[in-house]
Protein backbone atom coordinates (compact mmCIF):
# COMPACT_ATOMS: atom_id res chain seq x y z
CA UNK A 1 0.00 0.00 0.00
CA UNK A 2 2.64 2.40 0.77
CA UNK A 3 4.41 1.55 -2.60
CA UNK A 4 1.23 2.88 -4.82
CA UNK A 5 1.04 6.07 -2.53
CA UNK A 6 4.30 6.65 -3.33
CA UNK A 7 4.53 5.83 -6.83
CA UNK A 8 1.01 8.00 -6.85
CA UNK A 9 2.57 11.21 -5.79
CA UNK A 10 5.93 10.10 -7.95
CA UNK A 11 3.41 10.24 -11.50
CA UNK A 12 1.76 13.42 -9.63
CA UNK A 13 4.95 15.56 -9.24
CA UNK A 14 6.26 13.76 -12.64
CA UNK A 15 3.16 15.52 -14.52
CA UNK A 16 3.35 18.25 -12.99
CA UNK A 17 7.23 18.94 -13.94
CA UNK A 18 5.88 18.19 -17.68
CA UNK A 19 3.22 20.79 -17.78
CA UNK A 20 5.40 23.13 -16.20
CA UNK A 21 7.88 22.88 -18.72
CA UNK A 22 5.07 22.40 -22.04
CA UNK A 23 3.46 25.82 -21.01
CA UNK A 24 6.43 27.49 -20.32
CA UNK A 25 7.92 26.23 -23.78
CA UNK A 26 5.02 27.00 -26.32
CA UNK A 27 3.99 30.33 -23.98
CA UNK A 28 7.79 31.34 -24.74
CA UNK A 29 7.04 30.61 -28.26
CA UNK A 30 3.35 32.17 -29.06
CA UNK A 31 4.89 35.25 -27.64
CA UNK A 32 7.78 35.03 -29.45
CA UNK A 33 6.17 34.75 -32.71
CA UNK A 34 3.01 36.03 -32.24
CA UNK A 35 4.72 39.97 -30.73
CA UNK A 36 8.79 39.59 -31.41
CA UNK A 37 8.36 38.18 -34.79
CA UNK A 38 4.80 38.47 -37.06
CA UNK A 39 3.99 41.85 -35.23
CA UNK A 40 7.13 44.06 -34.12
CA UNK A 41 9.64 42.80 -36.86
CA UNK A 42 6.75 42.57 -39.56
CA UNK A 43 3.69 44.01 -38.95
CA UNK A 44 1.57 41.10 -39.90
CA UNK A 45 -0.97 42.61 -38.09
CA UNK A 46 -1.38 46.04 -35.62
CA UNK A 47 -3.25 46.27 -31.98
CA UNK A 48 -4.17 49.01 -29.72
CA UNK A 49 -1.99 50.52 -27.03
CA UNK A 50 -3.91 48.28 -24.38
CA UNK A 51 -2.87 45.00 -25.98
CA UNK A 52 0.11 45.70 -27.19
CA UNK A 53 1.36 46.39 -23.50
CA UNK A 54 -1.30 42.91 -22.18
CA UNK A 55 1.06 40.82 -24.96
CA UNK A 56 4.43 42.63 -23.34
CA UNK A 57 3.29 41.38 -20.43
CA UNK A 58 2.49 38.06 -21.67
CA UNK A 59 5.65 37.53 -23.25
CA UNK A 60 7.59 38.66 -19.95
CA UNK A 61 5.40 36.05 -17.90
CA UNK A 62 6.13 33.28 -20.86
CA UNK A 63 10.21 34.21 -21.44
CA UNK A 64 11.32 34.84 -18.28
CA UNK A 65 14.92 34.70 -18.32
CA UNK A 66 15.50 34.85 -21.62
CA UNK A 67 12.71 37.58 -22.74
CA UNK A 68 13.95 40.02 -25.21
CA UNK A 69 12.63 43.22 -25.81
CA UNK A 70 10.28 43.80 -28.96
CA UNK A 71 12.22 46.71 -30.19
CA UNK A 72 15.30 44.67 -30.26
CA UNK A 73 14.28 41.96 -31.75
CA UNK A 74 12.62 43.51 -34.67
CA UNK A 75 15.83 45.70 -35.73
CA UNK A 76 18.18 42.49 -35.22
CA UNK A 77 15.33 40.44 -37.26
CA UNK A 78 14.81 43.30 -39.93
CA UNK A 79 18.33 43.18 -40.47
CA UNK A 80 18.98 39.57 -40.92
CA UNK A 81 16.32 40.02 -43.80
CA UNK A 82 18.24 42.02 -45.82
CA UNK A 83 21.58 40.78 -45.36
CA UNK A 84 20.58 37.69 -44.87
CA UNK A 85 23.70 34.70 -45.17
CA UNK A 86 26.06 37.94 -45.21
CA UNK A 87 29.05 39.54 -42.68
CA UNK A 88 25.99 41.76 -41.93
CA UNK A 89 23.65 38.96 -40.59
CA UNK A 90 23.37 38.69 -36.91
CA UNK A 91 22.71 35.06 -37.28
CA UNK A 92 24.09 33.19 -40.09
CA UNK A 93 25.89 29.76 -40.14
CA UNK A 94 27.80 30.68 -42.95
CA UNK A 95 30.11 33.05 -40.62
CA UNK A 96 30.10 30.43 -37.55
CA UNK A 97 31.11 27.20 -36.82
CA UNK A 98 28.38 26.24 -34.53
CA UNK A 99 25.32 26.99 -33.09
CA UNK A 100 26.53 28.40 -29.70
CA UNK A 101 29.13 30.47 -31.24
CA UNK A 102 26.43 32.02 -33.87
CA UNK A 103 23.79 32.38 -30.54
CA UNK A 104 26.91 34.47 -28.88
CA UNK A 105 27.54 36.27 -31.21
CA UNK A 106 23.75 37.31 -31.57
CA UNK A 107 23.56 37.67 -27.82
CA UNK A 108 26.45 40.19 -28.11
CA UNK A 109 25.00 42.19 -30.63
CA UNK A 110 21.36 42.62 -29.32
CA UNK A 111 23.33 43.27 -26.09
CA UNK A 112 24.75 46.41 -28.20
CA UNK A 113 21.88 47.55 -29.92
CA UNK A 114 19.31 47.32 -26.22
CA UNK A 115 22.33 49.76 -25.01
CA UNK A 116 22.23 52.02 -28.17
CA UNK A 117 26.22 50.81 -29.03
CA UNK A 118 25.17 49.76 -32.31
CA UNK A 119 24.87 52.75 -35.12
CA UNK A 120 21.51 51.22 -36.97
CA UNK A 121 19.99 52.56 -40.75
CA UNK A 122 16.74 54.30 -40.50
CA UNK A 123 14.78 51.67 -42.39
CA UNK A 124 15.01 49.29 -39.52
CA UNK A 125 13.56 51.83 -37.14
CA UNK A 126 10.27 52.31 -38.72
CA UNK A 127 6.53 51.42 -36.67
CA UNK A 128 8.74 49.73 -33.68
CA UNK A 129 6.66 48.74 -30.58
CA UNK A 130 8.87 50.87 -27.36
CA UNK A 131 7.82 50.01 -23.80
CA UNK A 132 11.34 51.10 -22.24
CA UNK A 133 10.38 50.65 -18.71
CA UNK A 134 9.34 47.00 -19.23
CA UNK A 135 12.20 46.08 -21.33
CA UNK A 136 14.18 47.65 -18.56
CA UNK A 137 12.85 45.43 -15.78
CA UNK A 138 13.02 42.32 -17.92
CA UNK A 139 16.65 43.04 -18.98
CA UNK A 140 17.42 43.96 -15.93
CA UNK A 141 19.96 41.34 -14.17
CA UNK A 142 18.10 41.07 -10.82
CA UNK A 143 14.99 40.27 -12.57
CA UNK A 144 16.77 37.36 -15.21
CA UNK A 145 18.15 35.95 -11.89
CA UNK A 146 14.91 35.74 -9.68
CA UNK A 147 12.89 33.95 -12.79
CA UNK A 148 16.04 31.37 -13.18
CA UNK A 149 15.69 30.91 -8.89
CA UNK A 150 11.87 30.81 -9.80
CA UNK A 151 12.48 27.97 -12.32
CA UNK A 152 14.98 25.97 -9.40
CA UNK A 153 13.03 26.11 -6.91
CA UNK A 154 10.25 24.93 -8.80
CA UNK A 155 11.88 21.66 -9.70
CA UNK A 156 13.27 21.33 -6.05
CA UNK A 157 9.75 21.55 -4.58
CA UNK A 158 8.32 19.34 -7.52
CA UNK A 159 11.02 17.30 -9.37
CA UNK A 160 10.08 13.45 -8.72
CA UNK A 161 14.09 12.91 -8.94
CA UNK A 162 17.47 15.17 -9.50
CA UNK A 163 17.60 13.84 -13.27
CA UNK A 164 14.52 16.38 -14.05
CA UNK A 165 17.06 19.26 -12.98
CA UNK A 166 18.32 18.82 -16.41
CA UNK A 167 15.53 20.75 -18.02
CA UNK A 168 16.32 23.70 -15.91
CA UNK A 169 19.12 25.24 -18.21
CA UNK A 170 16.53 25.07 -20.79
CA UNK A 171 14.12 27.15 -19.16
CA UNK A 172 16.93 29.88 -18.99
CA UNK A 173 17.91 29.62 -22.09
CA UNK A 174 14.17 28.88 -23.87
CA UNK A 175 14.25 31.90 -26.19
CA UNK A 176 17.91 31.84 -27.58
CA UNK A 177 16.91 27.90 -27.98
CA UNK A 178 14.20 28.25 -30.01
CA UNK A 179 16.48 31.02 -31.80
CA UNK A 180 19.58 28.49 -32.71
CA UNK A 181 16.90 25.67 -33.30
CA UNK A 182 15.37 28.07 -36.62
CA UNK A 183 18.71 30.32 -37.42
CA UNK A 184 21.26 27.46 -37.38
CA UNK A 185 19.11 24.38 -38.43
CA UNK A 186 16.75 26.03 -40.62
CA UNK A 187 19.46 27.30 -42.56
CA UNK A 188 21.23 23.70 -43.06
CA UNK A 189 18.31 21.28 -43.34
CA UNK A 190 15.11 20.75 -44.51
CA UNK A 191 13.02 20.98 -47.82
CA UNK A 192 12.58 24.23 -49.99
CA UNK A 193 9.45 25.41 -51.46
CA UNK A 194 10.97 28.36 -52.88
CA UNK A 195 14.13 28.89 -54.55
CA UNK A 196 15.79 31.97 -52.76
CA UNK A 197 19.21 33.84 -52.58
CA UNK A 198 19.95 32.53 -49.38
CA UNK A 199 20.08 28.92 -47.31
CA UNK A 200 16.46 29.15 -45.73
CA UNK A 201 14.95 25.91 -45.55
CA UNK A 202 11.81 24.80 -43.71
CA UNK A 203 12.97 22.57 -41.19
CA UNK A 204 10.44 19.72 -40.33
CA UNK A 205 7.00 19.38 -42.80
CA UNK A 206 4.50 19.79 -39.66
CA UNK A 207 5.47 22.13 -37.59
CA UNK A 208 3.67 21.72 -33.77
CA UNK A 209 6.51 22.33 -32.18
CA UNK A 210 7.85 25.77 -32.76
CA UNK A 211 4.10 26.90 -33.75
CA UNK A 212 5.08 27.15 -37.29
CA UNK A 213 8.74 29.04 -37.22
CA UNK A 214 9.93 25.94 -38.11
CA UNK A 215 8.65 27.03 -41.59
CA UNK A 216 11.71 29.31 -42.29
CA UNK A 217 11.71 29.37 -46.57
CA UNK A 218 7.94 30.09 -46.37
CA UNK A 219 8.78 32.93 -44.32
CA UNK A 220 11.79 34.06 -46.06
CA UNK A 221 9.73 34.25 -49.10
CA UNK A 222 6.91 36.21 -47.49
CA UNK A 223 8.01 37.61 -44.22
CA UNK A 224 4.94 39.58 -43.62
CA UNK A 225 2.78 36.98 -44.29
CA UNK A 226 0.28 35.49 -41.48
CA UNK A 227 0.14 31.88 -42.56
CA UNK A 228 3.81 30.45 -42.07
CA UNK A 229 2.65 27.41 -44.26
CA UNK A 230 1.98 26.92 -47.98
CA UNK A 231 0.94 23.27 -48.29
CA UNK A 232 -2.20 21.33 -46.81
CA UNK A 233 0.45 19.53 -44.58
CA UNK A 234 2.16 22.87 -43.33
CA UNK A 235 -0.15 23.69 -40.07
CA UNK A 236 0.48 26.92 -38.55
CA UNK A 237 -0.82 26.79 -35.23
CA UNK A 238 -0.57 30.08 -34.48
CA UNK A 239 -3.26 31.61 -37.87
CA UNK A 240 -6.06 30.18 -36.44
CA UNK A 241 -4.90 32.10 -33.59
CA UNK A 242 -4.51 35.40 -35.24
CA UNK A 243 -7.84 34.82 -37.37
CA UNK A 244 -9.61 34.69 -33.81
CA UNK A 245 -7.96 37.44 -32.56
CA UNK A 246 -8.87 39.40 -35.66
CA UNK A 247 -12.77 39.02 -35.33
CA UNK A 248 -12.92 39.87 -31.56
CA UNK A 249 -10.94 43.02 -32.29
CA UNK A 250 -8.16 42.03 -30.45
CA UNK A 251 -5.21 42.80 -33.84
CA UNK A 252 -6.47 44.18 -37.18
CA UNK A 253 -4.89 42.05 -39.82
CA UNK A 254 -2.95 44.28 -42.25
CA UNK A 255 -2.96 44.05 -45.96
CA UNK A 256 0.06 42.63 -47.63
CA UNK A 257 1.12 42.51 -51.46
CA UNK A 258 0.85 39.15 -53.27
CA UNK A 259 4.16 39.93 -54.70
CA UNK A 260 7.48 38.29 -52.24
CA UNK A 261 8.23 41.24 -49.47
CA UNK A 262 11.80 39.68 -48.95
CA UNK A 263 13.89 42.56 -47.95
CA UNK A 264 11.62 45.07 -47.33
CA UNK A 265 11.27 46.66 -44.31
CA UNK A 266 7.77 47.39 -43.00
């Protein structure tokens, strides 16, 4: 008897360690996408004031440790559209030899650019979301290090053994993660629906995962578009999303040309 109530509360804590770290990955990824990516960097779509700021919060609750502020983001993004797979990228495999060494050297640079270091053309400074004083308090130190002694503490109250305290770097690191995952892989393998000047690829053919990032040519070919996926096969979880959002008024959809946007900044 005391064998099942212990092996009870073992699968209890052991399902609760895996929805912790579920939400916490595809939360750090809808935000990611969803204000980082299809809204600050492209303008898929535009939103009021009020939600803007609800989705800031949002994406400071879902990154934690590893948030990155909006405005950032969308300059360093911008530019690795137009140079992209050049000395100008700030993510290419082409000028790295792996993955942590390309992540590095894009930590380094948004680094430079959330400190103004960085001397940056005006086209990449158009319609940019600014909330300085939250992108202060999440890039502040203090605040990185309480969400990483959030995320310990966590698996010390609720870890069923010490081999779960593995997943703990990846909470820290969950944005630059999914980063290396679609700017180092996504650039070396994978299938290619259109034939671009660069080494895009889309990585994987169903993409549930990274909510449809994963999709990288797609998006290289249409960067402002809000359907990652061109084939029946090529879900992108997060359009229903935005299609919702659009009919309660949350975002407003915005018009894009038929015609590939590659390079252009919005």
């Amino acid at each position: 008897m005391i064998n099942i109530v212990v092996l009870y509360h073992h699968c209890i804590e052991m399902l609760i360690i895996l929805i912790f770290f579920l939400c916490h990955w595809y939360l750090a990824i809808f935000t990611q996408t969803f204000l980082q990516h299809r809204y600050a960097s492209h303008g898929a779509f535009s939103m009021s004031k009020f939600w803007e700021r609800f989705f800031y919060i949002l994406a400071y609750i879902g990154q934690g440790s590893s948030y990155v502020s909006p405005r950032v983001y969308a300059i360093m993004h911008r530019m690795h559209h137009a140079y992209t797979d050049t000395d100008k990228d700030p993510h290419s495999p082409s000028y790295d030899s792996t993955a942590m060494s390309m992540m590095w050297r894009t930590r380094n640079f948004t680094s430079a650019l959330f400190n103004n270091k960085v001397e940056i053309e005006d086209r990449f400074l158009k319609n940019l979301p600014d909330w300085r004083a939250m992108d202060r308090l999440a890039h502040f130190w203090p605040s990185r290090i309480g969400w990483i002694v959030f995320y310990i503490l966590f698996y010390v109250r609720f870890a069923p053994s010490a081999w779960w305290y593995l997943l703990i770097p990846v909470h820290i690191v969950m944005l630059p993660l999914h980063g290396a995952v679609i700017n180092w892989y996504a650039h070396k393998y994978g299938t290619v629906n259109f034939k671009m000047k660069n080494t895009s690829r889309n990585l994987i053919p169903m993409d549930l995962f990274l909510l449809g990032e994963a999709y990288h040519n797609n998006h290289h070919k249409n960067p402002s578009a809000t359907n990652f996926g061109k084939h029946w096969y090529q879900v992108d979880p997060v359009y229903p999303v935005l299609l919702f959002f659009n009919w309660i008024h949350v975002i407003r959809i915005n018009k894009i040309p038929k015609l590939s946007v590659v390079n252009v900044v919005v």
